[in-house]
PDB file of N, CA and C in Angstrom:
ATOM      1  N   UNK A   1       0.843  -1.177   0.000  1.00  0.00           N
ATOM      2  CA  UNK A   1       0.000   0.000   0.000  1.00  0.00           C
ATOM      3  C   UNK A   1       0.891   1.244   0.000  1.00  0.00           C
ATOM      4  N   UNK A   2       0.553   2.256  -1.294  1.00  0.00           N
ATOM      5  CA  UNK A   2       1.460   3.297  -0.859  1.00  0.00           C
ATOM      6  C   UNK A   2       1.294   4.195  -0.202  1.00  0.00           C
ATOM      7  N   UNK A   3       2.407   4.968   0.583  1.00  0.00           N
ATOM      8  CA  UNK A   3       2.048   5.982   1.239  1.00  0.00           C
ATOM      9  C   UNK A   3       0.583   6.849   1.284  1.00  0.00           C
ATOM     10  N   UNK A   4       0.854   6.926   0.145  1.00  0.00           N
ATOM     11  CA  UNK A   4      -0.661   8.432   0.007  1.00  0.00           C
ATOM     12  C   UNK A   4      -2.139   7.233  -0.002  1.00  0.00           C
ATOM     13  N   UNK A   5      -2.179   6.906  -0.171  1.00  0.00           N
ATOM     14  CA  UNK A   5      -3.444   5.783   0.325  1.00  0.00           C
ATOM     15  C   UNK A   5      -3.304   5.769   1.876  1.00  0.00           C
ATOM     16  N   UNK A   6      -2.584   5.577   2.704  1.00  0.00           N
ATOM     17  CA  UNK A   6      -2.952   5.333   3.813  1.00  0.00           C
ATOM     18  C   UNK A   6      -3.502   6.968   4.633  1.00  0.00           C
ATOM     19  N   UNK A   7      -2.738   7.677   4.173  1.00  0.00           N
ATOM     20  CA  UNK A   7      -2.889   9.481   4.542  1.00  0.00           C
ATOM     21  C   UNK A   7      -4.672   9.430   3.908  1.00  0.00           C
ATOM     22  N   UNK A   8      -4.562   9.110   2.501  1.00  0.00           N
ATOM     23  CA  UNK A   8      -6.102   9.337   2.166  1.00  0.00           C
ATOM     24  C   UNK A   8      -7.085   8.469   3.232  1.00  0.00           C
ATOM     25  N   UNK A   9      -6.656   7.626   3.660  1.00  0.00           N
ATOM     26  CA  UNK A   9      -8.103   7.209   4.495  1.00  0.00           C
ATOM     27  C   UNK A   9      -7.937   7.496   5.726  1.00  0.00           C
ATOM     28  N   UNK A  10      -6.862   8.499   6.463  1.00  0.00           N
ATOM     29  CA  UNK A  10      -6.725   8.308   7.382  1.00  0.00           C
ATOM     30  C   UNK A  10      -7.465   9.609   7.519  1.00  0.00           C
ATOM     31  N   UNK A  11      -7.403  10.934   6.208  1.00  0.00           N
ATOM     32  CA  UNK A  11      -7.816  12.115   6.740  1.00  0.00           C
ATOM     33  C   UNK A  11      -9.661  11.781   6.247  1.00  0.00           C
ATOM     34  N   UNK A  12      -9.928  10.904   5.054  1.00  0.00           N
ATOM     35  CA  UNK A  12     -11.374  10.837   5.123  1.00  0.00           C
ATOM     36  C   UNK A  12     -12.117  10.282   6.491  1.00  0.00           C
ATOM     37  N   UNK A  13     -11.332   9.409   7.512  1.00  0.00           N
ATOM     38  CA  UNK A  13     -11.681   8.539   8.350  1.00  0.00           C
ATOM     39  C   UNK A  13     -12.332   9.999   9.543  1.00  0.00           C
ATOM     40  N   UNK A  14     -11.114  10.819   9.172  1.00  0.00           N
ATOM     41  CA  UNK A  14     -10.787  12.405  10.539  1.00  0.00           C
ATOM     42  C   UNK A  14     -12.114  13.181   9.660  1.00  0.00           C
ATOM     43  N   UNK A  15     -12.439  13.305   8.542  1.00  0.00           N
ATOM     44  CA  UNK A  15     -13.135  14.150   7.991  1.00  0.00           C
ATOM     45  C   UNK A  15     -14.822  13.547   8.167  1.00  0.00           C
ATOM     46  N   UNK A  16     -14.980  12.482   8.020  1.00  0.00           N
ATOM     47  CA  UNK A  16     -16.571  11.796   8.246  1.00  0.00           C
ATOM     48  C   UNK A  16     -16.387  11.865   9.621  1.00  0.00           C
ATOM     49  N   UNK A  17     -15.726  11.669  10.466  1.00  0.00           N
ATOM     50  CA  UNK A  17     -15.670  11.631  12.078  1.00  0.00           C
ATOM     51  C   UNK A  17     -16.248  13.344  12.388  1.00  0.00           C
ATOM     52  N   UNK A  18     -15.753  14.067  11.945  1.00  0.00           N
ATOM     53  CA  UNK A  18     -15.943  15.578  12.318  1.00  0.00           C
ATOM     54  C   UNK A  18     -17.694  15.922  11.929  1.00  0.00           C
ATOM     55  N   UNK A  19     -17.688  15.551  10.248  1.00  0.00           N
ATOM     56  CA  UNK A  19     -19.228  15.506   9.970  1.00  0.00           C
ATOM     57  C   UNK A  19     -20.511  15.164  10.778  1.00  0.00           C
ATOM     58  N   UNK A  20     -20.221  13.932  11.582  1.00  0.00           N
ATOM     59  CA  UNK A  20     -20.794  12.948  12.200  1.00  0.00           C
ATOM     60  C   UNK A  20     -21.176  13.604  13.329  1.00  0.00           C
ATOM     61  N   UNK A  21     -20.090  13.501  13.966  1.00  0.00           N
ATOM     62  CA  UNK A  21     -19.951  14.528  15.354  1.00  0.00           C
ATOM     63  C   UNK A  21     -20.778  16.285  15.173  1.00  0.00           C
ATOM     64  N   UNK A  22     -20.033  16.917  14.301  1.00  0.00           N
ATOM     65  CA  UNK A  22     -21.031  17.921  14.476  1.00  0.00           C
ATOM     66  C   UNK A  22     -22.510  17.865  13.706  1.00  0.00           C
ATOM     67  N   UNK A  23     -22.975  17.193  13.414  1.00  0.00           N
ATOM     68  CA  UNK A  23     -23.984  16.209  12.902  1.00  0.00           C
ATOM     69  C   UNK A  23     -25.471  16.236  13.873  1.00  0.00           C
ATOM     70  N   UNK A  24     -24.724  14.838  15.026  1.00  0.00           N
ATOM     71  CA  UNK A  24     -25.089  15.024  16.093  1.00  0.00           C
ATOM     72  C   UNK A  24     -25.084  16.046  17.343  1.00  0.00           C
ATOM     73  N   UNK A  25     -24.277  16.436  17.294  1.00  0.00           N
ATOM     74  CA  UNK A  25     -24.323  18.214  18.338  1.00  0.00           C
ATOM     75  C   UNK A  25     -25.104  19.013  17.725  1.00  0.00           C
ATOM     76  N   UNK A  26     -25.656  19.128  16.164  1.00  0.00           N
ATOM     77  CA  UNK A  26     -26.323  19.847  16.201  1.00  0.00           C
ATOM     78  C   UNK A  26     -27.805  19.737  16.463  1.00  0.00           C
ATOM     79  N   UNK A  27     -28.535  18.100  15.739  1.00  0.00           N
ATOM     80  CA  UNK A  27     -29.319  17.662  15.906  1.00  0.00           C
ATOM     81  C   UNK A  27     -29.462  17.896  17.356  1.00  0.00           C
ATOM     82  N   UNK A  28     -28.708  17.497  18.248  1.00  0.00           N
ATOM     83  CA  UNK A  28     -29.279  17.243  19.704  1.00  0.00           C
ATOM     84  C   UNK A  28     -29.199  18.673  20.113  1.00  0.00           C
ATOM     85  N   UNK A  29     -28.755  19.700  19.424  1.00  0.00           N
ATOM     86  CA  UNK A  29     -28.706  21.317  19.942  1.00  0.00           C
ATOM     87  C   UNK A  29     -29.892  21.674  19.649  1.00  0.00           C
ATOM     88  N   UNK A  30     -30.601  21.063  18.449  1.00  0.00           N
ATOM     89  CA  UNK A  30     -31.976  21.745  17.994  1.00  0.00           C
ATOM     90  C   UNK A  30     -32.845  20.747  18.354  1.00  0.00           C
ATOM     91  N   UNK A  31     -32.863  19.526  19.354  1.00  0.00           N
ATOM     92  CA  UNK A  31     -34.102  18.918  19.763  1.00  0.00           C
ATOM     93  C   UNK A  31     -34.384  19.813  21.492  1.00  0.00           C
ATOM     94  N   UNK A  32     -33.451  20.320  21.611  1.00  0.00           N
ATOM     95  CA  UNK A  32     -33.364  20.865  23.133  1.00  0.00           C
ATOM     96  C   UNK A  32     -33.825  22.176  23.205  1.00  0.00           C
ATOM     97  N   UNK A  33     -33.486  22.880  22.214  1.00  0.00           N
ATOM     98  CA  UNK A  33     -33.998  23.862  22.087  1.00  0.00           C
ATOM     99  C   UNK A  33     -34.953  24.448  21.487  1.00  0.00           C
ATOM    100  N   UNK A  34     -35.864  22.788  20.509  1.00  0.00           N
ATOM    101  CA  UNK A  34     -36.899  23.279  19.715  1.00  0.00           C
ATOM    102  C   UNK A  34     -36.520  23.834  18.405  1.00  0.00           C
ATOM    103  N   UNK A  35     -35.242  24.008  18.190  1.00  0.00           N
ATOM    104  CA  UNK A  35     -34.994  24.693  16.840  1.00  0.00           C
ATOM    105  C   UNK A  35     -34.758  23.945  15.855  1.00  0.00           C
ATOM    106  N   UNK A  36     -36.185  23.698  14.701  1.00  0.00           N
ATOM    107  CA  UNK A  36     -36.265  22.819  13.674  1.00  0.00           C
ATOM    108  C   UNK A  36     -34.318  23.000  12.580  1.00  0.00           C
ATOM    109  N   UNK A  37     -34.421  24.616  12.550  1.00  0.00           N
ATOM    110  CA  UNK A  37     -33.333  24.623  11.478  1.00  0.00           C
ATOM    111  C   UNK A  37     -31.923  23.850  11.972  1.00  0.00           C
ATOM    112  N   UNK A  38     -32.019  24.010  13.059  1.00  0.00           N
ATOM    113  CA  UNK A  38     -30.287  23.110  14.022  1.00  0.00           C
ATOM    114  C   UNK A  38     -30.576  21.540  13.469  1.00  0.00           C
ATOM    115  N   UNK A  39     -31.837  21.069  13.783  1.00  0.00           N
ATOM    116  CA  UNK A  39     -32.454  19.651  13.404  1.00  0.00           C
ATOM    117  C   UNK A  39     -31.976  19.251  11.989  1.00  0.00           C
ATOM    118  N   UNK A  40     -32.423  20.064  10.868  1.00  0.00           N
ATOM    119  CA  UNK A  40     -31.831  19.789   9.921  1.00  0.00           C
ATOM    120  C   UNK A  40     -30.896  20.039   9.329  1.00  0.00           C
ATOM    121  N   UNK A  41     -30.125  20.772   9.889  1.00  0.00           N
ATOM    122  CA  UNK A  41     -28.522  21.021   9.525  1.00  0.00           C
ATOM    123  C   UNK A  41     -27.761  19.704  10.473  1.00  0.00           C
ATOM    124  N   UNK A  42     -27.993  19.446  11.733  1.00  0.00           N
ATOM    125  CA  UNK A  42     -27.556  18.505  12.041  1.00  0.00           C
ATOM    126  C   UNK A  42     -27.697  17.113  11.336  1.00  0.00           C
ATOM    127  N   UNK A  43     -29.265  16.892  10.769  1.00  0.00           N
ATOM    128  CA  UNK A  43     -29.437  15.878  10.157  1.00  0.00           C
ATOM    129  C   UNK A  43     -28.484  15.970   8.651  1.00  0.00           C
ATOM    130  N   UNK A  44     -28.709  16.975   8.291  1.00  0.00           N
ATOM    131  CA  UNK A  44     -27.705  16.940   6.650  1.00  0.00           C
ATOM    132  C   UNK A  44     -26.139  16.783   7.088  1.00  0.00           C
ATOM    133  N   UNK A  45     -25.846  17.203   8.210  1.00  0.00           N
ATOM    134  CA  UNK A  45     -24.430  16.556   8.442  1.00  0.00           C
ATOM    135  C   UNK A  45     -24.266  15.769   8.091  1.00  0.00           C
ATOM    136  N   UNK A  46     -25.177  15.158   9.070  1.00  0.00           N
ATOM    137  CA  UNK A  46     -24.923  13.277   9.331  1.00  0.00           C
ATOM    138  C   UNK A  46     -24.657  12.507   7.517  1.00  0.00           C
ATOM    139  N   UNK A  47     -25.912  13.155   7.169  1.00  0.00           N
ATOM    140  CA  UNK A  47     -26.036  12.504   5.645  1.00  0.00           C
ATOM    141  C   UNK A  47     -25.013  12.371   4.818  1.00  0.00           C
ATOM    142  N   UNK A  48     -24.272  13.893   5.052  1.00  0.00           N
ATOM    143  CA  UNK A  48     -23.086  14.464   4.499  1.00  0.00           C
ATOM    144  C   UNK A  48     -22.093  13.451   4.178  1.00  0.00           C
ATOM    145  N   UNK A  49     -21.927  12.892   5.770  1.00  0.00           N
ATOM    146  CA  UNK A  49     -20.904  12.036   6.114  1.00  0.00           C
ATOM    147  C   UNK A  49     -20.913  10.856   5.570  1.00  0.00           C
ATOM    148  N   UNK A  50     -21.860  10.256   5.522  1.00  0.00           N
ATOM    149  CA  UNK A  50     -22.347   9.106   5.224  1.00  0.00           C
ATOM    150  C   UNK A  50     -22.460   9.120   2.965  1.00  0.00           C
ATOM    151  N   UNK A  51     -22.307  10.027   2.616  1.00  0.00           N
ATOM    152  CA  UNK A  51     -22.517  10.377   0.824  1.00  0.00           C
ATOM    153  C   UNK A  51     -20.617  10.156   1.133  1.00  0.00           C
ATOM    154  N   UNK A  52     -19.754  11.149   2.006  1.00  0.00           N
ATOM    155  CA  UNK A  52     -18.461  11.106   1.937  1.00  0.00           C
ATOM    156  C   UNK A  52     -17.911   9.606   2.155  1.00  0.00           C
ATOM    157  N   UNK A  53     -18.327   8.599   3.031  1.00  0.00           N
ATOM    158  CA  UNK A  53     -17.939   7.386   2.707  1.00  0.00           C
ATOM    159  C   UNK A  53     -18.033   6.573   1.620  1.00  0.00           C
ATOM    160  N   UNK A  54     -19.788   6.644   1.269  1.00  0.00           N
ATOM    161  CA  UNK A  54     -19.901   6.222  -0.236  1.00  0.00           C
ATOM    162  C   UNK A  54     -19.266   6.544  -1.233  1.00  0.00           C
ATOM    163  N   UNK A  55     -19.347   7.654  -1.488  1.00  0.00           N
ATOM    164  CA  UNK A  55     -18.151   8.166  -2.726  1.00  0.00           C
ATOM    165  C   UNK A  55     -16.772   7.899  -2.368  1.00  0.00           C
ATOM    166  N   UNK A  56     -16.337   7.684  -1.161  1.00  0.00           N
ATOM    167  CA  UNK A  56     -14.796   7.151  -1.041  1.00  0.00           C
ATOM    168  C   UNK A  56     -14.459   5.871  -1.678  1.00  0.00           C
ATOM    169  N   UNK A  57     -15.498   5.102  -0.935  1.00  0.00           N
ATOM    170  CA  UNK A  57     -15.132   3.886  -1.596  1.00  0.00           C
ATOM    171  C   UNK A  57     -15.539   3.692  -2.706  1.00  0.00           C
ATOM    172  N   UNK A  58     -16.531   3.894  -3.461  1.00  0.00           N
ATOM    173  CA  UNK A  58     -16.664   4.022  -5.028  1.00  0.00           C
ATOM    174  C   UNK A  58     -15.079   5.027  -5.673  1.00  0.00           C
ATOM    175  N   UNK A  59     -14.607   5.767  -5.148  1.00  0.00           N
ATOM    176  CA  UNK A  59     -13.605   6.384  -5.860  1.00  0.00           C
ATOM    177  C   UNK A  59     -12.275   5.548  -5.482  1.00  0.00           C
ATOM    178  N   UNK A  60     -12.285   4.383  -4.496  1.00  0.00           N
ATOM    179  CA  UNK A  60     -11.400   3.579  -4.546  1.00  0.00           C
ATOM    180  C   UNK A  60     -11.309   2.301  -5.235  1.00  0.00           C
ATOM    181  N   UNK A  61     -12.342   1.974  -5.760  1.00  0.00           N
ATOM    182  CA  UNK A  61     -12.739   1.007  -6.774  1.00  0.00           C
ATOM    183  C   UNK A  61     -12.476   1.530  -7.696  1.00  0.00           C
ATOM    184  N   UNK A  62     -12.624   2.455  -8.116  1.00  0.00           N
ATOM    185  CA  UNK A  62     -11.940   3.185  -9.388  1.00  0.00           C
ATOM    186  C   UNK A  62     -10.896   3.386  -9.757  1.00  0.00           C
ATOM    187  N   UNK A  63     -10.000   3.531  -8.537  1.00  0.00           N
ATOM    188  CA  UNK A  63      -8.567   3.902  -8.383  1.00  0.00           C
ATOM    189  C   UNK A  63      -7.811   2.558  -8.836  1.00  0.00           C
ATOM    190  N   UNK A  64      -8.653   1.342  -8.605  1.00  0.00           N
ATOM    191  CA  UNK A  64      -8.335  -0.341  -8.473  1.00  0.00           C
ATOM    192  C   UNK A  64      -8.298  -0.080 -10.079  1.00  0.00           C
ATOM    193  N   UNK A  65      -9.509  -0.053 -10.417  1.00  0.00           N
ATOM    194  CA  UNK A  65      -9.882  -0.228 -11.804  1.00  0.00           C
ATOM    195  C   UNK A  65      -9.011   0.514 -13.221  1.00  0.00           C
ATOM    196  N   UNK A  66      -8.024   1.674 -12.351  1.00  0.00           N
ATOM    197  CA  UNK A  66      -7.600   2.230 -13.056  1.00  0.00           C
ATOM    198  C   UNK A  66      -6.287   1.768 -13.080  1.00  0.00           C
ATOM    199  N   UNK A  67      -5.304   1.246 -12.106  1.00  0.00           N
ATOM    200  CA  UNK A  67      -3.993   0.521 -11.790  1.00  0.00           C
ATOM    201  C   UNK A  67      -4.563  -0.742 -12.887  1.00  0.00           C
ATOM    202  N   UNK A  68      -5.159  -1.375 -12.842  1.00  0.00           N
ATOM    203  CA  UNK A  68      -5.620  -2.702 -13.628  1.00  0.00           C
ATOM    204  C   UNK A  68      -5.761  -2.487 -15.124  1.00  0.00           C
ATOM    205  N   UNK A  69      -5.731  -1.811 -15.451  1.00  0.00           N
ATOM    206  CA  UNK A  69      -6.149  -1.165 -16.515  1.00  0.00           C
ATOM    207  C   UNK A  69      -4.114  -0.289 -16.872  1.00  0.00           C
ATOM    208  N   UNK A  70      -4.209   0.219 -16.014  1.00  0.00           N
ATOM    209  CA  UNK A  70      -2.185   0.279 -16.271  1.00  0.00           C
ATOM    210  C   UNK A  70      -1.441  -0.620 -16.773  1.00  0.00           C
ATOM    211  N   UNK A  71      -1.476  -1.713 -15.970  1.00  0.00           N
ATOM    212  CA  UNK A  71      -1.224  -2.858 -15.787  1.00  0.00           C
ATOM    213  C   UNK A  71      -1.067  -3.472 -17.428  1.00  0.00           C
ATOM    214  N   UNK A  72      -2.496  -3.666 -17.970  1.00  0.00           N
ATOM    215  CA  UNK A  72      -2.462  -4.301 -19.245  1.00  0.00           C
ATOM    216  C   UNK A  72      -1.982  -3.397 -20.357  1.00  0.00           C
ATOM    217  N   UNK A  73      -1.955  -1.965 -19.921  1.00  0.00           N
ATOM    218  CA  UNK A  73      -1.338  -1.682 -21.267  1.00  0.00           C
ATOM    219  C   UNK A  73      -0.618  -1.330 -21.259  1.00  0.00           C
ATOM    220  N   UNK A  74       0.736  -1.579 -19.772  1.00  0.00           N
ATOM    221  CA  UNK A  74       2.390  -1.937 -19.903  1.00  0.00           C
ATOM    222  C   UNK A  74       2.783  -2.920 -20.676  1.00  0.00           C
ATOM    223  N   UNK A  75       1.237  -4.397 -20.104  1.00  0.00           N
ATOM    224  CA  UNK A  75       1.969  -5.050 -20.630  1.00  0.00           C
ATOM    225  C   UNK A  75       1.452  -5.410 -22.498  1.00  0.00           C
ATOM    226  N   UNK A  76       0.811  -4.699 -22.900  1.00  0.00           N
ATOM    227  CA  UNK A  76       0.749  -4.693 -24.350  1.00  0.00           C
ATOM    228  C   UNK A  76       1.780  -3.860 -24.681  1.00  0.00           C
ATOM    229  N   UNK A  77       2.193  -2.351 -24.352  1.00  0.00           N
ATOM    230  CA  UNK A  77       3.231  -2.293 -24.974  1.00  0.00           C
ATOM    231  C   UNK A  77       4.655  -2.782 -24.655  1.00  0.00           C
ATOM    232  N   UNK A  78       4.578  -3.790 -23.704  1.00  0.00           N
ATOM    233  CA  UNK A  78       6.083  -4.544 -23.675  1.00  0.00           C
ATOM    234  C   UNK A  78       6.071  -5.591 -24.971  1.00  0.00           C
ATOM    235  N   UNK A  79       5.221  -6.076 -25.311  1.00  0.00           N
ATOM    236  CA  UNK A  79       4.462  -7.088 -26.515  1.00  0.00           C
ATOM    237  C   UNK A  79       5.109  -6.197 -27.667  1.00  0.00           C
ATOM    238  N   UNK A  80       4.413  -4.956 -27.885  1.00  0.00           N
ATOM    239  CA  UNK A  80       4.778  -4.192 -28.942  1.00  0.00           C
ATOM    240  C   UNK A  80       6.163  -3.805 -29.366  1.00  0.00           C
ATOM    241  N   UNK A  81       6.848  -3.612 -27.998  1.00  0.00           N
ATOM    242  CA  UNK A  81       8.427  -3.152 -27.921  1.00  0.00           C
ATOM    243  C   UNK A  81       9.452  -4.305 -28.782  1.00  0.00           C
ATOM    244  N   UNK A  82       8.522  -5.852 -28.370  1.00  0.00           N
ATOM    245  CA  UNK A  82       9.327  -7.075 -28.628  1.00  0.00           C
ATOM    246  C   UNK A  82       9.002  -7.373 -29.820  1.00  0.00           C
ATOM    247  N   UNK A  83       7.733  -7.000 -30.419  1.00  0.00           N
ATOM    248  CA  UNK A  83       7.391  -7.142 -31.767  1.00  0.00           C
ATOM    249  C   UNK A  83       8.528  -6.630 -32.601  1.00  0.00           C
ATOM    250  N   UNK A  84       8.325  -5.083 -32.176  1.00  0.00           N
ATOM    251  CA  UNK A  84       9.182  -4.210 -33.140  1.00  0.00           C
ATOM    252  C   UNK A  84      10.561  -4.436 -33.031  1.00  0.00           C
ATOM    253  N   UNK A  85      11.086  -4.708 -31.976  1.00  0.00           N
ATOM    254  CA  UNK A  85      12.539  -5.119 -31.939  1.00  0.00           C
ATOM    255  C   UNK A  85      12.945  -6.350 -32.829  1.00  0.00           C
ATOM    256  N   UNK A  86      12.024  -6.894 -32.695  1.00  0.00           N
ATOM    257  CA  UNK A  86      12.395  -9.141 -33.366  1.00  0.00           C
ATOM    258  C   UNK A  86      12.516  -8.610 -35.007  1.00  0.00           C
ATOM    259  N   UNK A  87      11.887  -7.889 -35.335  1.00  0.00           N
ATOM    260  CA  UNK A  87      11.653  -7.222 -36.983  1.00  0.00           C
ATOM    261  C   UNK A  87      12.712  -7.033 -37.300  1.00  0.00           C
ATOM    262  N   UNK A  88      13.627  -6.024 -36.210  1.00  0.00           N
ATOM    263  CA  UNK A  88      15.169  -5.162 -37.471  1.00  0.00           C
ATOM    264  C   UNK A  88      15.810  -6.072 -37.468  1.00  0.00           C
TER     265      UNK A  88
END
């Protein structure tokens, strides 16, 4: 695993944690005090957080999909390199 993969999930892990958290502080700020708008800003936190995991891991399946995809067309043009070389 390289470096910057582990930093990336370590600050999305710190970044949905913060969402979450003030999420809930706000929700529970606006059930106490009656204030619908705290309610739903707290609730869209939460949601927030929860769209930021989904799209993480969909954008890490991608990241897979895209190394895999490297992968085969090193190794077609190593194929090509040996083609053209065997010729002169």
């Amino acid at each position: 695993m390289p470096i910057e993969q582990g930093h990336g999930r370590v600050i999305t892990i710190i970044a949905v944690g913060f969402l979450e958290l003030d999420g809930v502080l706000l929700g529970l700020a606006g059930l106490w005090r009656g204030k619908w708008g705290l309610l739903a800003t707290g609730a869209g936190l939460a949601l927030a957080g929860g769209f930021v995991l989904l799209y993480w891991h969909r954008h890490r399946k991608r990241l897979e999909e895209i190394a895999a995809a490297r992968l085969e067309v090193g190794g077609e043009a190593q194929a090509l390199q040996r083609l053209v070389s065997s010729e002169r």
